[in-house]
Protein backbone atom coordinates (compact mmCIF):
# COMPACT_ATOMS: atom_id res chain seq x y z
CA UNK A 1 -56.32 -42.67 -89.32
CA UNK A 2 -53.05 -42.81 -87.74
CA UNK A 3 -52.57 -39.28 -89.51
CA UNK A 4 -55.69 -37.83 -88.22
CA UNK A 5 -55.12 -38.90 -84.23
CA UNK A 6 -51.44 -36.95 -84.68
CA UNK A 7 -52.83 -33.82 -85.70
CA UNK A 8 -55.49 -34.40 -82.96
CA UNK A 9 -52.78 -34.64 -80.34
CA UNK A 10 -50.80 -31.77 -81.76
CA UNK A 11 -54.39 -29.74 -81.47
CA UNK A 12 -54.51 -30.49 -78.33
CA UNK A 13 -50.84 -29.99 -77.08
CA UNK A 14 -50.92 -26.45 -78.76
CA UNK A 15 -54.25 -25.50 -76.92
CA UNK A 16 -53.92 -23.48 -74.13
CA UNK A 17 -53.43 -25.12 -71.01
CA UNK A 18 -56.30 -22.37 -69.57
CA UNK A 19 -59.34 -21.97 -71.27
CA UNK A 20 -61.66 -18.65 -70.88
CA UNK A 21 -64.68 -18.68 -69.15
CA UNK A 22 -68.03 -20.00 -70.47
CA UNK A 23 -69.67 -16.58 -70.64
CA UNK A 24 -68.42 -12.70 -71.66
CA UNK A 25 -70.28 -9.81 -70.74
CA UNK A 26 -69.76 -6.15 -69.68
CA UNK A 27 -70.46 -4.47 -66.57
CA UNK A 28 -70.34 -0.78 -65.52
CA UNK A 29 -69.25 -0.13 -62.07
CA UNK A 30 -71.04 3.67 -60.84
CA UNK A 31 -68.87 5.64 -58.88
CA UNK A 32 -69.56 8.35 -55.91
CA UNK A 33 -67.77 10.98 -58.51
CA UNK A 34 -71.09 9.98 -60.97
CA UNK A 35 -68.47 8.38 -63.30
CA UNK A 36 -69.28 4.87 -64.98
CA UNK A 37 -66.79 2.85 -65.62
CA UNK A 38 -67.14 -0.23 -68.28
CA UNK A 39 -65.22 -3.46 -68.17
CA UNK A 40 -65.65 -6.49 -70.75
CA UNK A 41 -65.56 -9.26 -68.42
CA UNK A 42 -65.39 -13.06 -68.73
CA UNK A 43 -68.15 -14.94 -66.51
CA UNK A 44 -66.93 -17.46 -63.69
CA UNK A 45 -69.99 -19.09 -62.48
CA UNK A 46 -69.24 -23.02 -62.30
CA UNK A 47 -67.06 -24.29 -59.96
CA UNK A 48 -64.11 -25.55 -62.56
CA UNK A 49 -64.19 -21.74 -64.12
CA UNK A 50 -64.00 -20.73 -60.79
CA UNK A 51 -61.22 -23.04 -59.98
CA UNK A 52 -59.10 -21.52 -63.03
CA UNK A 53 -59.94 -18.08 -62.91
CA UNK A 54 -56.97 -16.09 -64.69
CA UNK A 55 -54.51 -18.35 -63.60
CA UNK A 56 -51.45 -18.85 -66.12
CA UNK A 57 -52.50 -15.68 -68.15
CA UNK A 58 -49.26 -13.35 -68.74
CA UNK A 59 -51.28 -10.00 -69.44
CA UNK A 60 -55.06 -8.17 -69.33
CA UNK A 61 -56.39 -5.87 -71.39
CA UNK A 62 -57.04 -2.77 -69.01
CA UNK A 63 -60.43 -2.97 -69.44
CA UNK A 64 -61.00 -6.17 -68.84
CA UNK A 65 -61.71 -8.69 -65.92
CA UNK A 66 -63.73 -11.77 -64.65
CA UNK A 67 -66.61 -11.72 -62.67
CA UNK A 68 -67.03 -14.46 -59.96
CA UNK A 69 -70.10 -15.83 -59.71
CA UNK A 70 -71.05 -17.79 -56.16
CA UNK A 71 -74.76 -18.04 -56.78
CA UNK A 72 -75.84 -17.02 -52.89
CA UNK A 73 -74.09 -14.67 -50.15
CA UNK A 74 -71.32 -16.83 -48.62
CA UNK A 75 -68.16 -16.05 -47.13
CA UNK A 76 -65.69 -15.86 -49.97
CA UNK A 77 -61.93 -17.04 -49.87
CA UNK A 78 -59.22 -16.48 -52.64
CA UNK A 79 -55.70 -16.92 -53.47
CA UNK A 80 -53.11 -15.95 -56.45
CA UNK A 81 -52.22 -19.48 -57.03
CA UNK A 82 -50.73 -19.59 -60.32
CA UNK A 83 -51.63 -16.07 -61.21
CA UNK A 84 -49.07 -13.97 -63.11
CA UNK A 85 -50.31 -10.71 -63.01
CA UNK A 86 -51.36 -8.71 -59.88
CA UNK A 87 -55.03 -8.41 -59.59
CA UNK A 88 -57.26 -5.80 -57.69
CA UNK A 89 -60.22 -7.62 -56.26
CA UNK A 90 -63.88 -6.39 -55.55
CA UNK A 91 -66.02 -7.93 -52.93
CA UNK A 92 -69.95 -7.29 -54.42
CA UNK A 93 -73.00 -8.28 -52.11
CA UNK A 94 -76.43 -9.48 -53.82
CA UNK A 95 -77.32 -5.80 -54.60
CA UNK A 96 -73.96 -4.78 -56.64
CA UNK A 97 -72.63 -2.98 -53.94
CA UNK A 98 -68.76 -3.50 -53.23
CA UNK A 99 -68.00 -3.82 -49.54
CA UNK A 100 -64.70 -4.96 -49.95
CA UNK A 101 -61.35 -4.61 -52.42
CA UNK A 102 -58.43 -6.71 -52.04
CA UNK A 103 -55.50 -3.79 -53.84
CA UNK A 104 -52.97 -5.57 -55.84
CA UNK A 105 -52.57 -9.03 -54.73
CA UNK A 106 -49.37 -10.59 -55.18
CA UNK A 107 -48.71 -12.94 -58.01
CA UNK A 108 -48.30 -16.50 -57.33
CA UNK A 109 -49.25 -16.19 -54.10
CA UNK A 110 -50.64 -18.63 -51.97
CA UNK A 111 -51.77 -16.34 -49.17
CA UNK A 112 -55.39 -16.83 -48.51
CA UNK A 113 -57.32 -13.02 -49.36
CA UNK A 114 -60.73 -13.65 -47.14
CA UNK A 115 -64.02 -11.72 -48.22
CA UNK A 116 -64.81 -8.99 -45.77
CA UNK A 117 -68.23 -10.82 -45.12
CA UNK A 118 -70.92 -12.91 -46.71
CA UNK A 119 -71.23 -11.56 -50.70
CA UNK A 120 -72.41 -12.59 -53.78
CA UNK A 121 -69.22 -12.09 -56.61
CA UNK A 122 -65.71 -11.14 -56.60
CA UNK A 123 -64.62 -8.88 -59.68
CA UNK A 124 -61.03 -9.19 -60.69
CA UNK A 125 -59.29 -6.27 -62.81
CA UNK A 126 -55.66 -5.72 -63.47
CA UNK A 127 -53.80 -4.52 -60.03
CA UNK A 128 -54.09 -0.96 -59.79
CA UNK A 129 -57.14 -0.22 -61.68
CA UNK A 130 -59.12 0.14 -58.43
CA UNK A 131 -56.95 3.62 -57.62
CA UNK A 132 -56.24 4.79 -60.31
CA UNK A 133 -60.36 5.13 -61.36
CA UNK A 134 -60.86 5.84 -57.86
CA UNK A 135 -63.54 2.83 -57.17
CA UNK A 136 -64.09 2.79 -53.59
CA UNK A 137 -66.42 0.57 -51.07
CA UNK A 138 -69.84 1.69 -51.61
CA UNK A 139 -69.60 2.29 -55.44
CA UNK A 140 -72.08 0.43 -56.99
CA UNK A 141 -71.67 -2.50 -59.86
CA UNK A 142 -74.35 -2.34 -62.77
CA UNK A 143 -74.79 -6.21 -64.44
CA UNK A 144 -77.67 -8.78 -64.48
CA UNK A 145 -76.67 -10.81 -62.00
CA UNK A 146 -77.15 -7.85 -59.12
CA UNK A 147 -80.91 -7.15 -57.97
CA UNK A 148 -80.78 -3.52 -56.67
């Protein structure tokens, strides 16, 4: 027994101290140049995942992200708290359309980055990724959780 609670505690000492999001999906975000982008993203929808976000994560895979998920239009407020790499955010109302993008916010940060208005989701890629794919305001992003 004794044995078995050790290797328990080890288990548990070696997890990571942040773990992923519940859900994974991919979005597409369309462009005003007709080009789709696609991004494997990790799902933030309860308030603990959104709590932890990417916080204590070294790296991204380019094509990755997480998707915020507030449920209604609200005004949204975020911060870099404990997040090592910079991070490019999109503001998305109900409809999928970004109205907003926060460009490379700072890591570790504690500055509050305020939504530009009342929206629905906040996508976070890699800092960066917003220029150099040219996603503006008014591109549009494709996933299930956006009614057009």
């Amino acid at each position: 027994m004794r044995a078995w609670l050790r290797m328990v505690a080890l288990i548990l000492f070696l997890a990571p101290a942040t773990a992923p999001a519940a859900g994974t999906g991919t979005l597409a975000i369309h462009g005003a140049d007709g080009q789709d982008h696609v991004f494997s993203v990790e799902l933030a929808s309860t308030d603990a995942e959104r709590e932890v976000g990417l916080m204590n994560r070294p790296a991204m895979a380019a094509d990755h992200g997480m998707l915020f998920d507030f449920g209604t239009d609200q005004p949204i407020y975020m911060w870099m708290k404990n997040t090592l790499i910079p991070l490019d955010m999109l503001f998305i109302d109900r409809t999928g359309k970004i109205v907003g993008i926060a460009a490379r916010a700072v890591p570790l940060s504690e500055e509050v980055i305020a939504s530009p208005g009342p929206i629905r989701a906040v996508l976070e890629l890699n800092g960066g990724t917003a220029e150099r794919l040219h996603i503006a305001v008014g591109d549009t992003v494709r996933h299930q959780m956006f009614k057009p």
